[in-house]
C-alpha atoms as a PDB file:
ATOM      1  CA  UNK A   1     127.108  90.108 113.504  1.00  0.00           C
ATOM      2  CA  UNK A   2     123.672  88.820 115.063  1.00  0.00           C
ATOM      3  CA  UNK A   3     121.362  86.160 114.148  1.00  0.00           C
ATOM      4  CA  UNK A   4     117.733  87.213 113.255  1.00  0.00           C
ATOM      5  CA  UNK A   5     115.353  84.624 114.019  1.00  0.00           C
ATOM      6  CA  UNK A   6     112.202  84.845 112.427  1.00  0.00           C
ATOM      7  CA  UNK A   7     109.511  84.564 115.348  1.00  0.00           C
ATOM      8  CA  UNK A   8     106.284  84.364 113.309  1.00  0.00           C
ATOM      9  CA  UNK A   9     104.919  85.569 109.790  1.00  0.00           C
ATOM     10  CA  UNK A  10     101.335  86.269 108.737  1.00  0.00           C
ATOM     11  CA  UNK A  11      99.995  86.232 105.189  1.00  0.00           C
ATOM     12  CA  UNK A  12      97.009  88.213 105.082  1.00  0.00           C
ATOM     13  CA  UNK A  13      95.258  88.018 101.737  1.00  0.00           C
ATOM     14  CA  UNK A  14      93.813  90.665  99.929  1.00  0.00           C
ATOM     15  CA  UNK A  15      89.840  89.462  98.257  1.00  0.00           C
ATOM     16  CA  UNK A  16      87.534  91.638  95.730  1.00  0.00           C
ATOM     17  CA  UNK A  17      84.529  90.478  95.510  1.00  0.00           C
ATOM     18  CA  UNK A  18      82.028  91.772  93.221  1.00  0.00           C
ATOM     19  CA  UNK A  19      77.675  91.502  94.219  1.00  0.00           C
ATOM     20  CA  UNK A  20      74.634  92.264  92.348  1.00  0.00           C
ATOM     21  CA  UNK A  21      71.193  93.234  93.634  1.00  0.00           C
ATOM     22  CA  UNK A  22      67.612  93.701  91.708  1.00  0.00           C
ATOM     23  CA  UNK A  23      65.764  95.527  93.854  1.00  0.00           C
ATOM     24  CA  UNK A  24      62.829  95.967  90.955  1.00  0.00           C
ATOM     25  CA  UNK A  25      62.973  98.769  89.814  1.00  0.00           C
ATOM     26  CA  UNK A  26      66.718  99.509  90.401  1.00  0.00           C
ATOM     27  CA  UNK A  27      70.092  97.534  90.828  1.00  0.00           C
ATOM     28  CA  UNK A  28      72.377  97.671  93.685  1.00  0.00           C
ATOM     29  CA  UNK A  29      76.147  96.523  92.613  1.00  0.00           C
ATOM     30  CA  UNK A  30      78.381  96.205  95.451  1.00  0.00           C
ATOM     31  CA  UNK A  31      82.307  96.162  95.353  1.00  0.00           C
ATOM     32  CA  UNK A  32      83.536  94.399  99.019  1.00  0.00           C
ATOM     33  CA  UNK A  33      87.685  94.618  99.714  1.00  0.00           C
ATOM     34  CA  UNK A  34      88.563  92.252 102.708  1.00  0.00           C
ATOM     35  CA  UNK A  35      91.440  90.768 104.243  1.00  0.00           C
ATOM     36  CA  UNK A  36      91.525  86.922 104.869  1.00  0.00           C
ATOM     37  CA  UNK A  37      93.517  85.065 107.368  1.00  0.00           C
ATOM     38  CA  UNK A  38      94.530  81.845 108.207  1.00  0.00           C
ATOM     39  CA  UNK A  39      94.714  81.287 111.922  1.00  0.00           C
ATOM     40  CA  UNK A  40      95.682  77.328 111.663  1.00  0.00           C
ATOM     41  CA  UNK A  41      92.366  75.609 110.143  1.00  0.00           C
ATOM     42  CA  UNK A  42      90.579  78.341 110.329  1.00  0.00           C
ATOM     43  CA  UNK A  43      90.427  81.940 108.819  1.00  0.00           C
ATOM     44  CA  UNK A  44      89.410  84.993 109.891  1.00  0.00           C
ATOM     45  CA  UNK A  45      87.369  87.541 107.551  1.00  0.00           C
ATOM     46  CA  UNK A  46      87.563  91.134 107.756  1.00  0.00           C
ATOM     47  CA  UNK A  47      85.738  93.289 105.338  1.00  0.00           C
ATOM     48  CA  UNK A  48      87.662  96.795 104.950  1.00  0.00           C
ATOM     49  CA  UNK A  49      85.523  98.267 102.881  1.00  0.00           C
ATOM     50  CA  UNK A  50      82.104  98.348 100.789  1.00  0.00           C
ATOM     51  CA  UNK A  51      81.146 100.662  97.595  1.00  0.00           C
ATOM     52  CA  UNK A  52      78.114 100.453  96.275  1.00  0.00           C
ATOM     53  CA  UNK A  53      76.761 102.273  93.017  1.00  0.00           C
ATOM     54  CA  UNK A  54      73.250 102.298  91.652  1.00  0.00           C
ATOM     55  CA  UNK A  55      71.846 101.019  88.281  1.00  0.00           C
ATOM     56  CA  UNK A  56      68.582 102.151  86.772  1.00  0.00           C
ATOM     57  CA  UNK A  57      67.933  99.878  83.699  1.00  0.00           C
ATOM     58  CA  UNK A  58      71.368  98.589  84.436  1.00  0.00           C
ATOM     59  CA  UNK A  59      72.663 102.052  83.771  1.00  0.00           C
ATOM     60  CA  UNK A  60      74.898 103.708  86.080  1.00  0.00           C
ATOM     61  CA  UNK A  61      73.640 106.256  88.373  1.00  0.00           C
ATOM     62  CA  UNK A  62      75.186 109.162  89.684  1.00  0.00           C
ATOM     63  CA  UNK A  63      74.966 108.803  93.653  1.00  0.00           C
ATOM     64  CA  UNK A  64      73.737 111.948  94.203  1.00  0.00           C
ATOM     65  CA  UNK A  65      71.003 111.622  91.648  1.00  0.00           C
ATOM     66  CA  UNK A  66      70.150 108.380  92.979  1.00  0.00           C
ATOM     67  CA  UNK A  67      69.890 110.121  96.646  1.00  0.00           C
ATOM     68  CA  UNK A  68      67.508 113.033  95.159  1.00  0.00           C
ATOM     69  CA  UNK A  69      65.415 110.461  93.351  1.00  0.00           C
ATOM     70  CA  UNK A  70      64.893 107.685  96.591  1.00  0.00           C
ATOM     71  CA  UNK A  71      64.127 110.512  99.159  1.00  0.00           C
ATOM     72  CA  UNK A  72      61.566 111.863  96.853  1.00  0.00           C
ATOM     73  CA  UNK A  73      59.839 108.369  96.237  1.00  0.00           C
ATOM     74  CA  UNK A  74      59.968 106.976 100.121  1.00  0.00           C
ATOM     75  CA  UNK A  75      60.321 110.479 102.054  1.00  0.00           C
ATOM     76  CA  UNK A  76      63.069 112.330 104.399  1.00  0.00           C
ATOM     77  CA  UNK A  77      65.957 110.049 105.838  1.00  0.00           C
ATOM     78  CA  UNK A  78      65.292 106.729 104.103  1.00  0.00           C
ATOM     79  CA  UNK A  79      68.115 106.699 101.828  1.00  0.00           C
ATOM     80  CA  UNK A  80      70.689 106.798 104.500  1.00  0.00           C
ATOM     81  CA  UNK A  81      68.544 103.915 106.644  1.00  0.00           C
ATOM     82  CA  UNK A  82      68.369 102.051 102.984  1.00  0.00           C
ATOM     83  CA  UNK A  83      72.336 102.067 102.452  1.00  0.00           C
ATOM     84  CA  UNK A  84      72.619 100.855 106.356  1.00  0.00           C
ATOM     85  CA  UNK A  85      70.414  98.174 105.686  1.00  0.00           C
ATOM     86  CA  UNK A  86      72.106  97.057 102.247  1.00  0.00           C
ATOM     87  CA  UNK A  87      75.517  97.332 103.443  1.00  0.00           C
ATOM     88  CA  UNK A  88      74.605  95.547 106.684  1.00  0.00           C
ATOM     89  CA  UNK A  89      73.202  92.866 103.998  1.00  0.00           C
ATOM     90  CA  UNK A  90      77.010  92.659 102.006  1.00  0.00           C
ATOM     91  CA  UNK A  91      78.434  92.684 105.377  1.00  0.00           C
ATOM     92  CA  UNK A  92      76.884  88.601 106.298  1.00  0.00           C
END
């Protein structure tokens, strides 16, 4: 029979964390998974992914209609530059 030696193990730990926005006259709420590990003292952070949803007198949006409504108020291609800049934002 042969002897397994354990060479190294990594615990990677699995974080929620939940983020609120007033933008005025809407809400941003953000929902960021990540993945924390220790490396000795130190641990590194990797965000897997962000989901954000929309509130409108903290009601719930429907992305789409959220989409429609912020192209019509600040023109062509400034929702998708808005999200970049807002998850860019979570991301620090």
């Amino acid at each position: 029979m042969s002897k397994i030696k354990k060479i190294e193990a990594i615990t990677d730990l699995s974080v929620y964390t939940k983020f609120t926005k007033d933008e005025g006259m809407f809400q941003i709420q953000a929902r960021v998974y990540s993945m924390v590990t220790p490396r000795g003292n130190i641990y590194d952070h990797d965000i897997q992914d962000i989901e954000i949803e929309f509130l409108i007198n903290n009601k719930k949006v429907k992305h789409n209609g959220f989409k429609a409504l912020y192209t019509q108020l600040y023109g062509e291609n400034t929702y998708t530059k808005y999200c970049h800049i807002s998850a860019t934002e979570l991301n620090n």
